[in-house]
N, C-alpha and C. Protein backbone atom coordinates (compact mmCIF):
# COMPACT_ATOMS: atom_id res chain seq x y z
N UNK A 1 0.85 -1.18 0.00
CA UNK A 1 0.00 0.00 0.00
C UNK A 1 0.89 1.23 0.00
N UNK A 2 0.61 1.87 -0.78
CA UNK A 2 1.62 3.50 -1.15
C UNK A 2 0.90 4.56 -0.42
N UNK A 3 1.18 5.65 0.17
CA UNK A 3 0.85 6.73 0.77
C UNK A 3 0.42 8.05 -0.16
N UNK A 4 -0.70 7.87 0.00
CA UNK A 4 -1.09 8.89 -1.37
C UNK A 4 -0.61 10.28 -0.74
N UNK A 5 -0.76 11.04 -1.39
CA UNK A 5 -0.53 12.53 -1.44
C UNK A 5 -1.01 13.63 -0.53
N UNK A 6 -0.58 14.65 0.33
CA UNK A 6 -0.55 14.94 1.55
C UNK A 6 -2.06 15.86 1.05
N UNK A 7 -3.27 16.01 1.43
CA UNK A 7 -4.67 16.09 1.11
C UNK A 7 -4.57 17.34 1.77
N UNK A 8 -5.48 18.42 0.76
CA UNK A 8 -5.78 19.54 1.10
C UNK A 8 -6.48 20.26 1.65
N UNK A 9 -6.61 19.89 2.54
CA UNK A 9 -7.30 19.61 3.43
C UNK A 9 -7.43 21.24 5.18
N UNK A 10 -6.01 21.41 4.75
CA UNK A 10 -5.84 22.50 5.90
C UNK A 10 -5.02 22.11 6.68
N UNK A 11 -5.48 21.22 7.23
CA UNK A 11 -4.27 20.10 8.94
C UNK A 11 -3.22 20.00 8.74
N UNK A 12 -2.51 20.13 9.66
CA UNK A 12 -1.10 19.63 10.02
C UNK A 12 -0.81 18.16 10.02
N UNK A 13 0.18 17.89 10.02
CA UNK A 13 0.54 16.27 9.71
C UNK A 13 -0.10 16.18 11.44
N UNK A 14 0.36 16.69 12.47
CA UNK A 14 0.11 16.97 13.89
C UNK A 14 -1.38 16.04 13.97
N UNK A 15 -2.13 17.03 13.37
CA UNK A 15 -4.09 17.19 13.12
C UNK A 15 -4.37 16.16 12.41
N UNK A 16 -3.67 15.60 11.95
CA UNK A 16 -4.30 14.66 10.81
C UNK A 16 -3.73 12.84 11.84
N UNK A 17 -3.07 13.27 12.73
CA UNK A 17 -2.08 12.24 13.57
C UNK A 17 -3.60 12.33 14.83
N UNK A 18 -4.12 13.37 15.20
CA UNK A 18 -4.81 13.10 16.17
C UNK A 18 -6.41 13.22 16.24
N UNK A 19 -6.67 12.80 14.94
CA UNK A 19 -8.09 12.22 14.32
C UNK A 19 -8.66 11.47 14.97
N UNK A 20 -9.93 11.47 15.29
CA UNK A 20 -9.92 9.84 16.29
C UNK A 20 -10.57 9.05 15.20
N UNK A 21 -10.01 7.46 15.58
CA UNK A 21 -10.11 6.52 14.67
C UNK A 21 -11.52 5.80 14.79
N UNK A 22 -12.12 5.22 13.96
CA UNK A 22 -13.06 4.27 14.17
C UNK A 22 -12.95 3.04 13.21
N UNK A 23 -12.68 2.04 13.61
CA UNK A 23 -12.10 0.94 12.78
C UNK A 23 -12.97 -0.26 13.00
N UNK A 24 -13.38 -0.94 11.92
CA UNK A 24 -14.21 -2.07 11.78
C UNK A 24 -13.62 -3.50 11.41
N UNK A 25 -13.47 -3.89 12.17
CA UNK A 25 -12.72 -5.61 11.64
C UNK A 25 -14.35 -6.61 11.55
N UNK A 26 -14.32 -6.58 10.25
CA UNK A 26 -15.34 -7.52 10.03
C UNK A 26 -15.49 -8.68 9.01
N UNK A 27 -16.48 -9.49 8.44
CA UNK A 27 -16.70 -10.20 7.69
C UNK A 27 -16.30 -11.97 8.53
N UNK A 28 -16.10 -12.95 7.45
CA UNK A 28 -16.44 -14.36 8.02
C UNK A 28 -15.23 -14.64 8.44
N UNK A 29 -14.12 -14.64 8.09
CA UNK A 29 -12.90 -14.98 8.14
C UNK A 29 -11.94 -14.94 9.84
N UNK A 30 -10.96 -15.53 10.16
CA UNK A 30 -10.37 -15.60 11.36
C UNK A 30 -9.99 -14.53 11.59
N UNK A 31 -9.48 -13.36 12.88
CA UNK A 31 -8.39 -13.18 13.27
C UNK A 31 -9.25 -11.37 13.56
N UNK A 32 -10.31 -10.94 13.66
CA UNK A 32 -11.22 -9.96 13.95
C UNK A 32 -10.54 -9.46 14.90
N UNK A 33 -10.99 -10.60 15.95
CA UNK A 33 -10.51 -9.84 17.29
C UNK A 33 -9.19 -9.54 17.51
N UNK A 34 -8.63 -10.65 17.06
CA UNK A 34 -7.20 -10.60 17.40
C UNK A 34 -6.40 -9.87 16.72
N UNK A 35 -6.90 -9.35 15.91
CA UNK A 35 -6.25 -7.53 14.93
C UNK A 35 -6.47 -6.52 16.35
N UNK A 36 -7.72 -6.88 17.06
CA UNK A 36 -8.62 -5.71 17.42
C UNK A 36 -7.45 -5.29 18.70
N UNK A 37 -7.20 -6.71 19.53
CA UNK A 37 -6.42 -6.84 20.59
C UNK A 37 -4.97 -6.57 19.97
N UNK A 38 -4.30 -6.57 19.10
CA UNK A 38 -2.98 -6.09 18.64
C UNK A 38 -2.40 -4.82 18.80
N UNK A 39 -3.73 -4.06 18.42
CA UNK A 39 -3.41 -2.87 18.37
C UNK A 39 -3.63 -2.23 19.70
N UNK A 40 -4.37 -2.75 20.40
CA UNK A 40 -4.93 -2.40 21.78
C UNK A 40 -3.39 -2.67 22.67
N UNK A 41 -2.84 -3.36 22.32
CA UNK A 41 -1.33 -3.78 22.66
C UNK A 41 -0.29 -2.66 22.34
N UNK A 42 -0.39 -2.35 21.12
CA UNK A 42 0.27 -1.56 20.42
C UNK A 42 -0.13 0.41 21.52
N UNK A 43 -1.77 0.23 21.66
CA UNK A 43 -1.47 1.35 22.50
C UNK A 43 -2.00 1.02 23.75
N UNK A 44 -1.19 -0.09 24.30
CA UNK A 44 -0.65 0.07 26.00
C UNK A 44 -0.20 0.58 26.06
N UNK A 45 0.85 0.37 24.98
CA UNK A 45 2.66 0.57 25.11
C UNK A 45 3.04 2.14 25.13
N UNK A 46 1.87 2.83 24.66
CA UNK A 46 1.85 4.06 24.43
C UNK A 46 1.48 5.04 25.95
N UNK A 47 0.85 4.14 26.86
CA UNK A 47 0.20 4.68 27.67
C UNK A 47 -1.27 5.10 27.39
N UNK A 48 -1.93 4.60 26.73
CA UNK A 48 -2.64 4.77 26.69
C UNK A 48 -3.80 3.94 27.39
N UNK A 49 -5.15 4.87 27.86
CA UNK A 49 -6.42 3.82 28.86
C UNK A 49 -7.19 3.26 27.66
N UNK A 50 -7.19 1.70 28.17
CA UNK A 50 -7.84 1.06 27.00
C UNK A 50 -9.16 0.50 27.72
N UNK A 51 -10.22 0.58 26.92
CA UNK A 51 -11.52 -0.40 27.89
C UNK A 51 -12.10 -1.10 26.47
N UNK A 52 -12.55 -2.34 27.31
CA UNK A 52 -12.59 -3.71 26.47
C UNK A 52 -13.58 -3.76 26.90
N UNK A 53 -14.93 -4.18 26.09
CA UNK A 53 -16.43 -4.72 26.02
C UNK A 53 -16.57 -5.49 24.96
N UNK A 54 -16.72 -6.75 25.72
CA UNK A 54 -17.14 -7.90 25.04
C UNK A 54 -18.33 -8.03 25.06
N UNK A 55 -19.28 -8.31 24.10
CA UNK A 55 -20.82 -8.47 23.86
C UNK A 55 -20.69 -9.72 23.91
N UNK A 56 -19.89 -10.92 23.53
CA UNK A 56 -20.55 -12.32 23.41
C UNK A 56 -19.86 -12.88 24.51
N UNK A 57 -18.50 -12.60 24.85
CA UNK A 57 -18.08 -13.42 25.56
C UNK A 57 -18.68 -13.50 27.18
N UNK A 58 -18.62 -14.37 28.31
CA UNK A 58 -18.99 -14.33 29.08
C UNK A 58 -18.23 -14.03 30.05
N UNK A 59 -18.38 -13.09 31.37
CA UNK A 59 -17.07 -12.91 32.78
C UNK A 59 -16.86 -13.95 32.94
N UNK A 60 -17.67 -15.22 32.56
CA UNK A 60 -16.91 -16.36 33.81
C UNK A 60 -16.08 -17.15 32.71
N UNK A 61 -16.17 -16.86 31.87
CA UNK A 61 -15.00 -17.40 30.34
C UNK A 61 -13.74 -16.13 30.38
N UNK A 62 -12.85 -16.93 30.58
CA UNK A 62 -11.43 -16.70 30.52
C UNK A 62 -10.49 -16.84 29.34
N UNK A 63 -10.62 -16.14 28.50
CA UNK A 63 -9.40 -15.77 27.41
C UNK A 63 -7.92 -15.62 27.80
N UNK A 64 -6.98 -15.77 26.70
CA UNK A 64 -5.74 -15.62 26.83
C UNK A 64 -5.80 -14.04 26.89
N UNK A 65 -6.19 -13.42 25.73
CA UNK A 65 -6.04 -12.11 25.78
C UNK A 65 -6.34 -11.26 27.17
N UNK A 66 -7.65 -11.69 27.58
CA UNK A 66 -8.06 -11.52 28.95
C UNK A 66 -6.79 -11.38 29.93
N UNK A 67 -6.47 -12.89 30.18
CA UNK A 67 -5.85 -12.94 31.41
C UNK A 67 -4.39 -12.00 30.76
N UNK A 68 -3.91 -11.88 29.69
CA UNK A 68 -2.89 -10.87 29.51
C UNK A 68 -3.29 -9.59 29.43
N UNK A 69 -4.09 -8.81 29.16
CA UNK A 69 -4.36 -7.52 29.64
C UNK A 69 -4.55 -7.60 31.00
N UNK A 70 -5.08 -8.19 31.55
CA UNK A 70 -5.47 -7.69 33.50
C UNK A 70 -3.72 -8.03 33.79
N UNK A 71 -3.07 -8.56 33.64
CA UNK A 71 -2.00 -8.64 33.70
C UNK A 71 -0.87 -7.28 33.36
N UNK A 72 -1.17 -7.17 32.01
CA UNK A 72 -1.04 -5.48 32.01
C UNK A 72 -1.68 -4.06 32.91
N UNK A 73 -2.63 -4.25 32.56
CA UNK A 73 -3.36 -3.41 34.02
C UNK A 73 -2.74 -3.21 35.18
N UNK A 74 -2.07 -4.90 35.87
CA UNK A 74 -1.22 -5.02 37.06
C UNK A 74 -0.10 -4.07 36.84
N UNK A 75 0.36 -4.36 36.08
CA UNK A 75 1.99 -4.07 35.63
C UNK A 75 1.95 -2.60 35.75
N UNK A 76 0.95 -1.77 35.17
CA UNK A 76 0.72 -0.56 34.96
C UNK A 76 0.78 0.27 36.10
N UNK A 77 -0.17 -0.84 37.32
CA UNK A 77 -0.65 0.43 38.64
C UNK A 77 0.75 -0.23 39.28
N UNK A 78 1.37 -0.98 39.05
CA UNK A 78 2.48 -1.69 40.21
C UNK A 78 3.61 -0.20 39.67
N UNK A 79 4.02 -0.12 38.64
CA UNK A 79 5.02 0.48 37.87
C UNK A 79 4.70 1.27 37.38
N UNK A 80 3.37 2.05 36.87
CA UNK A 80 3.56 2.67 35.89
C UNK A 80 3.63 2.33 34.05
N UNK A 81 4.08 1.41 34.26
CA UNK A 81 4.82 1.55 32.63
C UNK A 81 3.13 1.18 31.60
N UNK A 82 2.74 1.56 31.05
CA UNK A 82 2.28 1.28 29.52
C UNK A 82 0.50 2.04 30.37
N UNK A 83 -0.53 1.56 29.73
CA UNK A 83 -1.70 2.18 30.50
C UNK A 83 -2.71 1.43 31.11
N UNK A 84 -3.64 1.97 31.57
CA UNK A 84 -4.88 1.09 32.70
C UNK A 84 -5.46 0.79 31.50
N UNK A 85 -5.64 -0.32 31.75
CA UNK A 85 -7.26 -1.49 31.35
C UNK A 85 -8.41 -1.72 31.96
N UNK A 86 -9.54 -1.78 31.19
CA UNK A 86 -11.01 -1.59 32.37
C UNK A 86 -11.22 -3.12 31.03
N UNK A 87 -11.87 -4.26 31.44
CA UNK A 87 -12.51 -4.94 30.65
C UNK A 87 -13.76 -5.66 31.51
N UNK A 88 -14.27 -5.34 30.31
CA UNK A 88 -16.01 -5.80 31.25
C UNK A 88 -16.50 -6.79 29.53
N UNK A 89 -16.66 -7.96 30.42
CA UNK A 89 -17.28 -9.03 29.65
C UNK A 89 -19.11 -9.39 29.79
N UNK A 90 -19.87 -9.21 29.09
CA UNK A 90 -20.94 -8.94 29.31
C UNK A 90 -22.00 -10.22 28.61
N UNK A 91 -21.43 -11.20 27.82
CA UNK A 91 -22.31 -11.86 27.08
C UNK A 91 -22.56 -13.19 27.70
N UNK A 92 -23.93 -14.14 27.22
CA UNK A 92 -23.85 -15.47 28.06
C UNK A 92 -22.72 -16.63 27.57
N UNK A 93 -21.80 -16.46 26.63
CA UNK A 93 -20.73 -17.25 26.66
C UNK A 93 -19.46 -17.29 26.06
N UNK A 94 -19.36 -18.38 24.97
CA UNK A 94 -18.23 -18.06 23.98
C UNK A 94 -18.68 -17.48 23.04
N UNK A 95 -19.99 -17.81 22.30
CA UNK A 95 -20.40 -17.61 21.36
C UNK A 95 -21.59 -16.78 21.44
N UNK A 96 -22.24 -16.01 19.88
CA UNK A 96 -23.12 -14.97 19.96
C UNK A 96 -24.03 -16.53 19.69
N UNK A 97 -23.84 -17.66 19.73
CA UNK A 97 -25.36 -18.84 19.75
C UNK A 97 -25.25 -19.38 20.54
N UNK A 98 -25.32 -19.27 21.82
CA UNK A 98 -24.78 -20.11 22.85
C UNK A 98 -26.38 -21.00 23.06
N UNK A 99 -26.44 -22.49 22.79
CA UNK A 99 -27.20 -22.84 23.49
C UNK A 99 -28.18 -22.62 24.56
N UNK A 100 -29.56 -22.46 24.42
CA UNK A 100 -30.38 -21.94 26.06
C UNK A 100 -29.98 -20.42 27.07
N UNK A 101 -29.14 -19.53 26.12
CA UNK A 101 -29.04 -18.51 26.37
C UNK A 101 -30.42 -17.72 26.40
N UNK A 102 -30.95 -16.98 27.18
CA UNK A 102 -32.16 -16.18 27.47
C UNK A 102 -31.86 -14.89 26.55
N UNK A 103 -32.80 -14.91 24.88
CA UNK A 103 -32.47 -13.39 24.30
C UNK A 103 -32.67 -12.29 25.28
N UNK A 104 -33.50 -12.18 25.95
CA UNK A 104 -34.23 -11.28 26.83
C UNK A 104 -33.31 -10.68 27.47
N UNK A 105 -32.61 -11.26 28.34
CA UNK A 105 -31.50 -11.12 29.37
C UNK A 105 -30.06 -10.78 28.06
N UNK A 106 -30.11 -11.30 27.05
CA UNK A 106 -28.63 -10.91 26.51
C UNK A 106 -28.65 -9.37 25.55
N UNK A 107 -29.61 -9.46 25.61
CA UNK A 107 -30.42 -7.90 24.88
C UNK A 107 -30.34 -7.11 25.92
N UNK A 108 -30.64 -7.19 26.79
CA UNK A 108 -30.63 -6.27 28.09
C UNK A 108 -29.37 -5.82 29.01
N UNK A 109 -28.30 -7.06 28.78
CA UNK A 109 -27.34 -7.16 28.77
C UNK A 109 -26.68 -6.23 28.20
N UNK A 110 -26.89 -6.77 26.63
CA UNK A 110 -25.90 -5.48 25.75
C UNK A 110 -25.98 -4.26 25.91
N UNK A 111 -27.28 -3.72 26.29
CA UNK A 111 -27.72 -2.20 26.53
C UNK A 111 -27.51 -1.73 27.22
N UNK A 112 -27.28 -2.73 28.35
CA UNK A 112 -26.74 -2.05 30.07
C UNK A 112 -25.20 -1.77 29.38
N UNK A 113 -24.35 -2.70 29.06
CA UNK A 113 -23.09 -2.49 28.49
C UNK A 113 -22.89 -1.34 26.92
N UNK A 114 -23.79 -1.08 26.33
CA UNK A 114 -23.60 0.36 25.26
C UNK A 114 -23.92 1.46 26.51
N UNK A 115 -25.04 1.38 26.85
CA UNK A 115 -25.57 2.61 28.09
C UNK A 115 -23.53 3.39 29.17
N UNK A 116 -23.00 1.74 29.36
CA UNK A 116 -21.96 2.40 30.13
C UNK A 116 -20.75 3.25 28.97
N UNK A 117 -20.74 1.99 27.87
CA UNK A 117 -19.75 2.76 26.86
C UNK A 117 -20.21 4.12 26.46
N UNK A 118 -21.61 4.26 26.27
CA UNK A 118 -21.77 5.73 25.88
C UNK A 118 -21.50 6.81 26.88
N UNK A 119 -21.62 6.39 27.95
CA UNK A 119 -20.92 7.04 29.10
C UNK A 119 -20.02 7.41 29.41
N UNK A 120 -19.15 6.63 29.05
CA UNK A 120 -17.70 7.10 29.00
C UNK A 120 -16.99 7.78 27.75
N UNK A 121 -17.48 7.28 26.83
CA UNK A 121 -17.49 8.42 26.14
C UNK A 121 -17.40 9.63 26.20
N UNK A 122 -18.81 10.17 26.98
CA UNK A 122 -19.42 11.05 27.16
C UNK A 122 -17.98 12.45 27.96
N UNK A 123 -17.65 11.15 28.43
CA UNK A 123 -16.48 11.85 29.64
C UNK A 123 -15.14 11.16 29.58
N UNK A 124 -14.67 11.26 28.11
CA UNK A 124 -13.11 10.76 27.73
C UNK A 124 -12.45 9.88 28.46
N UNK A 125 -13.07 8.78 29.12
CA UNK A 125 -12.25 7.93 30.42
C UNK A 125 -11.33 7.23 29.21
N UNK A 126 -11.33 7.04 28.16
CA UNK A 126 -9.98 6.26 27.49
C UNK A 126 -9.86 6.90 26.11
N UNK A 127 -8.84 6.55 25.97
CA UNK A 127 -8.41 6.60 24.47
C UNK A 127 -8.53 5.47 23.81
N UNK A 128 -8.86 4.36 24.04
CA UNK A 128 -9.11 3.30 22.56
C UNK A 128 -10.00 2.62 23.58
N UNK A 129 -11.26 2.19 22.58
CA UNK A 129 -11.92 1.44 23.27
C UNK A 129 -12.12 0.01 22.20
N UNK A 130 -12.07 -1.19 23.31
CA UNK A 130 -12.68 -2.31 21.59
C UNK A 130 -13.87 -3.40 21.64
N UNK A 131 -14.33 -2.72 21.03
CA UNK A 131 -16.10 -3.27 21.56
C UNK A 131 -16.52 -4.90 20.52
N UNK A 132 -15.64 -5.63 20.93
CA UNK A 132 -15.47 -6.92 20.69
C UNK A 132 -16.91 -7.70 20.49
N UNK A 133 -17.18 -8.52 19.43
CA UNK A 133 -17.87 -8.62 18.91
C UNK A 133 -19.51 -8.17 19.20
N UNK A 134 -19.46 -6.64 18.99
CA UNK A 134 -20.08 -5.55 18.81
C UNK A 134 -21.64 -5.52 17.74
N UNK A 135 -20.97 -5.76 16.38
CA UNK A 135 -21.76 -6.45 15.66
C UNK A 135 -23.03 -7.15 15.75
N UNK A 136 -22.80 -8.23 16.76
CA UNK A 136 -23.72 -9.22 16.95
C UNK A 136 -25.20 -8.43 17.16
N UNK A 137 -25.12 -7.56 18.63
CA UNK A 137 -26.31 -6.95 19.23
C UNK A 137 -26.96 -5.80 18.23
N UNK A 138 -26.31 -5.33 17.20
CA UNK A 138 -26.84 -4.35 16.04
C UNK A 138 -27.64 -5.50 15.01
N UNK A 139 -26.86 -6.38 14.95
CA UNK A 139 -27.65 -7.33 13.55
C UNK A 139 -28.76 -8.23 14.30
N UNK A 140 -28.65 -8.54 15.60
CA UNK A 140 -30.28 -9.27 16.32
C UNK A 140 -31.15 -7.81 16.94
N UNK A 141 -31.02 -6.58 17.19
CA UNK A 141 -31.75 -5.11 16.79
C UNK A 141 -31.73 -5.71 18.43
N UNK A 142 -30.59 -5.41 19.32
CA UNK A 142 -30.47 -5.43 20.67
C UNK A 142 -30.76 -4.09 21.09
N UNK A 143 -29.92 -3.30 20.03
CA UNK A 143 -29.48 -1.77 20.27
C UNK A 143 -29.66 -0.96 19.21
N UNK A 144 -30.28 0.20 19.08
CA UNK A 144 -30.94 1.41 18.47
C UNK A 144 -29.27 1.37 17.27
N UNK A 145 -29.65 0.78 15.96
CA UNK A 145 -28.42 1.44 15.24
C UNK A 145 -28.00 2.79 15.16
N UNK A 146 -29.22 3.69 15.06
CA UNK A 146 -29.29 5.05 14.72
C UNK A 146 -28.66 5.66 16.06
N UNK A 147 -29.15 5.05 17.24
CA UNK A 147 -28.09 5.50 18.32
C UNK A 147 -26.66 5.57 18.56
N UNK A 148 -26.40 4.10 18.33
CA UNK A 148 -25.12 3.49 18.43
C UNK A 148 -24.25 4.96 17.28
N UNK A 149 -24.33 5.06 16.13
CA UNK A 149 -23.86 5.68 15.13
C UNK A 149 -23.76 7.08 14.99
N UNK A 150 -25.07 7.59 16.23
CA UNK A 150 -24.49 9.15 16.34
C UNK A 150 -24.15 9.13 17.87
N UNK A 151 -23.47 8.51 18.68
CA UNK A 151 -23.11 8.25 19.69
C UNK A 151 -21.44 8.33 19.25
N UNK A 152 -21.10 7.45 18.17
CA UNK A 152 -19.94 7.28 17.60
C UNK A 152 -19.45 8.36 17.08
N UNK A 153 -20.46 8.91 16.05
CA UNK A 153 -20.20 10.02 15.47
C UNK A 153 -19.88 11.26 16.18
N UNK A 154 -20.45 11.67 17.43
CA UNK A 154 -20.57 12.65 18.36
C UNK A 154 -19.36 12.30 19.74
N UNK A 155 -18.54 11.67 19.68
CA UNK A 155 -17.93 11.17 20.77
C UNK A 155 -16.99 12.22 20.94
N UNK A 156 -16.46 13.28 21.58
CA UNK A 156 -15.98 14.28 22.08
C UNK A 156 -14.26 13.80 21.92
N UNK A 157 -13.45 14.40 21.59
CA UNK A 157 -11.78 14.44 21.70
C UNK A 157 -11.02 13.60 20.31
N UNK A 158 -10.53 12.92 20.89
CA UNK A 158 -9.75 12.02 20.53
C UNK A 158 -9.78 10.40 21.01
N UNK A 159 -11.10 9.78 21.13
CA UNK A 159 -11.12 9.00 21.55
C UNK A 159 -11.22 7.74 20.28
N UNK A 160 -10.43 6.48 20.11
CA UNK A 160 -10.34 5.61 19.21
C UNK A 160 -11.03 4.46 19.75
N UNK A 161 -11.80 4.19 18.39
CA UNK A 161 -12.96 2.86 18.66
C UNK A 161 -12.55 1.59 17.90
N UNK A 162 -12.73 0.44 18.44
CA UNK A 162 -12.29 -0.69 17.25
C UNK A 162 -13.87 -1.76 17.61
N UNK A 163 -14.11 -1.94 16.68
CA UNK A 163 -15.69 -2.72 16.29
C UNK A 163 -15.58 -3.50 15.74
N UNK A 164 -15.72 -5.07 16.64
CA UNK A 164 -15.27 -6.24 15.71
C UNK A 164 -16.77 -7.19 15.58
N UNK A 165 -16.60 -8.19 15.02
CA UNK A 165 -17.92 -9.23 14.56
C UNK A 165 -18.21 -9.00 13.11
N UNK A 166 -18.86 -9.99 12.19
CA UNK A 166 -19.55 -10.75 11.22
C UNK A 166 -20.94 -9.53 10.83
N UNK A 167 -20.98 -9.59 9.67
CA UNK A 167 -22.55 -8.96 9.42
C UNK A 167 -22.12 -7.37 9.89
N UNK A 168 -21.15 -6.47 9.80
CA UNK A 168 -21.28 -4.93 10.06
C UNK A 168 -21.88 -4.20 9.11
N UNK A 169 -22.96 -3.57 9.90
CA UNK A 169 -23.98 -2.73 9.37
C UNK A 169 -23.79 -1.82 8.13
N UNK A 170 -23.92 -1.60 6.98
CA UNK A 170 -22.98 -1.09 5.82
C UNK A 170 -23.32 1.25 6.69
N UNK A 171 -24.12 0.99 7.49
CA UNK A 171 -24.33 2.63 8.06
C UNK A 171 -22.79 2.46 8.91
N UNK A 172 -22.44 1.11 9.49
CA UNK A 172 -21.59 1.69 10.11
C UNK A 172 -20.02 1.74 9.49
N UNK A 173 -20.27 0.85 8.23
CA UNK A 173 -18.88 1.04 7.72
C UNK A 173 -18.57 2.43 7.17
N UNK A 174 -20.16 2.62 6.40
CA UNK A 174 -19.71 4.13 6.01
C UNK A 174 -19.50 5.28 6.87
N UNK A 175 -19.62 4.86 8.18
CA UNK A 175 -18.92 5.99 9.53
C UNK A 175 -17.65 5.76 9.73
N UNK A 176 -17.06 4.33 9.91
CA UNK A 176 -15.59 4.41 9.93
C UNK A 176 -14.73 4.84 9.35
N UNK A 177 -13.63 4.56 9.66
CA UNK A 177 -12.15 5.72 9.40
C UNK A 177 -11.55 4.42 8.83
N UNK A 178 -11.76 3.36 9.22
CA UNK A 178 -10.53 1.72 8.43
C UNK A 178 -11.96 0.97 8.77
N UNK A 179 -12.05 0.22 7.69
CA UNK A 179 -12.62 -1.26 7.49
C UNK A 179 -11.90 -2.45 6.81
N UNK A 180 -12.13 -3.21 7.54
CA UNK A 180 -10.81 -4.45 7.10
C UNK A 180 -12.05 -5.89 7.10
N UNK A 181 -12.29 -6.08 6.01
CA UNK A 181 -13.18 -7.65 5.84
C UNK A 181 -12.03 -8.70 5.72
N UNK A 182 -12.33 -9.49 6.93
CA UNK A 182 -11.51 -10.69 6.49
C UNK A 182 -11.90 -12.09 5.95
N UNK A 183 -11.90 -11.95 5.04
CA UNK A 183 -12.15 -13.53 4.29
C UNK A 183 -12.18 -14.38 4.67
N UNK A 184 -12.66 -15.81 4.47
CA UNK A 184 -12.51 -17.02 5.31
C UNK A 184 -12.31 -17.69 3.90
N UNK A 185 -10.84 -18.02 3.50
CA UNK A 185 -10.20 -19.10 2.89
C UNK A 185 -10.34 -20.78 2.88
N UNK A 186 -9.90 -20.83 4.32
CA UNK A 186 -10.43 -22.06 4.91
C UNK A 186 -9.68 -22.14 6.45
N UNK A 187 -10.35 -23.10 6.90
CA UNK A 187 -10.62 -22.91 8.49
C UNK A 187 -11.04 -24.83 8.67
N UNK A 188 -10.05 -24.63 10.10
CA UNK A 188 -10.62 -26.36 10.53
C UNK A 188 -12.00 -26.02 10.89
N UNK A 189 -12.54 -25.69 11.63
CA UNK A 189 -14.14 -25.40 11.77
C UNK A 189 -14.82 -26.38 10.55
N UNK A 190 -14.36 -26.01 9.25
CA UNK A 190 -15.31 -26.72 8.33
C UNK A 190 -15.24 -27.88 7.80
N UNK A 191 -14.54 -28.42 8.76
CA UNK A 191 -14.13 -30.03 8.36
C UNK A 191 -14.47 -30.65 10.16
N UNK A 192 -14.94 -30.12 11.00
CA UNK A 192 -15.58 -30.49 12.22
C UNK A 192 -14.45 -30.82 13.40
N UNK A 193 -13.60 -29.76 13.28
CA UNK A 193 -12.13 -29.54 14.40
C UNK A 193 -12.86 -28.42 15.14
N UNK A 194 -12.74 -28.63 16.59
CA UNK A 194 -12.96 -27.81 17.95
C UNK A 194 -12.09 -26.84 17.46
N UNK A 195 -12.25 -25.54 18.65
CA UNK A 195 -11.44 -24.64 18.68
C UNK A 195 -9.84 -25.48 19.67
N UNK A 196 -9.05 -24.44 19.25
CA UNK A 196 -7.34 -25.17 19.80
C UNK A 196 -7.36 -23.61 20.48
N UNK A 197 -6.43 -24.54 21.60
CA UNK A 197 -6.55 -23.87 23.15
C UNK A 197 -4.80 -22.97 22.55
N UNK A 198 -5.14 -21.67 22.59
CA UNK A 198 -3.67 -20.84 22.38
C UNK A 198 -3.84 -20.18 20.55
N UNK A 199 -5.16 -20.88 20.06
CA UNK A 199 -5.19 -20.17 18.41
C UNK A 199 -6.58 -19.81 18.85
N UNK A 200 -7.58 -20.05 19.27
CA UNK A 200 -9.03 -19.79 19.51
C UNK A 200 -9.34 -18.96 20.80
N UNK A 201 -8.23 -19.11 21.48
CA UNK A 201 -8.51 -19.11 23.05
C UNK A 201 -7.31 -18.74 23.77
């Protein structure tokens, strides 16, 4: 990818560096989240406050990524070095189909969890937030799209969003700043292989 031509725009390279981002990792293919969490890595390191909302996954399900950010978090208030982590897991499991999951309760769920993100928002508590498979609760109509999108649109400073999951709303791609569809080539999934503990998990 080549760097097109410096856009006339008015801004300083400065202004154009402190845009806030809104980035969509979507479509069928592997590795959504784990773009989403890279970069969320990328600005620890920066010092920067990151908060993590998971829509599908569940608090009492334990990720790798998980247990290595609260781990960072530690590191942060012990030392200082890189920034605070807030992650709040909000969904009934691994998956947005979890077996005998109550819609009622996971709808209500998600809203209690947008209600807090719009909140903070509201009042700059971070600079990157990554609202991990996000998607899901817009495409089962958990949550007001038209909300969600001028919530995004209206978010005060410099605050950076990353929006991952399957099925993204084409209103919300055309709000983002990067959209990245990732393909699904092929995948053990479709030959009837579990998830592997350290590639899934």
């Amino acid at each position: 990818m080549t760097t097109p031509s410096v856009p006339d725009d008015g801004l300083s390279t400065r202004q154009r560096r402190l845009r806030p981002a809104l980035i969509v990792n979507t479509g069928d293919g592997k590795g959504k989240s784990t773009a989403a969490f890279g970069t969320a890595l990328r600005a620890w390191q920066q010092g920067w406050s990151i908060g993590v909302f998971q829509f599908v996954k569940s608090p009492d399900w334990r990720s790798g990524e998980r247990d290595a950010f609260e781990a960072l978090d530690r590191l942060h208030r012990q030392t200082g070095t890189g920034g605070p982590v807030s992650w709040q897991a909000v969904g009934p499991g691994r998956t947005a189909t979890r077996k005998g999951a109550d819609p009622d309760a996971q709808a209500a769920a998600a809203a209690a969890a947008w209600a807090e993100v719009t909140r903070r928002l509201s009042t700059q508590q971070h600079d990157l937030y990554v609202l991990d498979e996000f998607t899901y609760p817009l495409a089962y109509g958990w949550l007001d799209l038209a909300d969600v999108l001028r919530v995004l649109a209206e978010r005060p400073g410099t605050q950076h969003v990353i929006v991952t999951g399957r099925r993204a709303p084409e209103a919300l791609l055309d709000l983002a700043t990067t959209v990245t569809e990732m393909a699904k080539v092929k995948h053990p999934f479709d030959a009837g292989q579990k998830g592997q503990a350290g590639i899934e998990w």
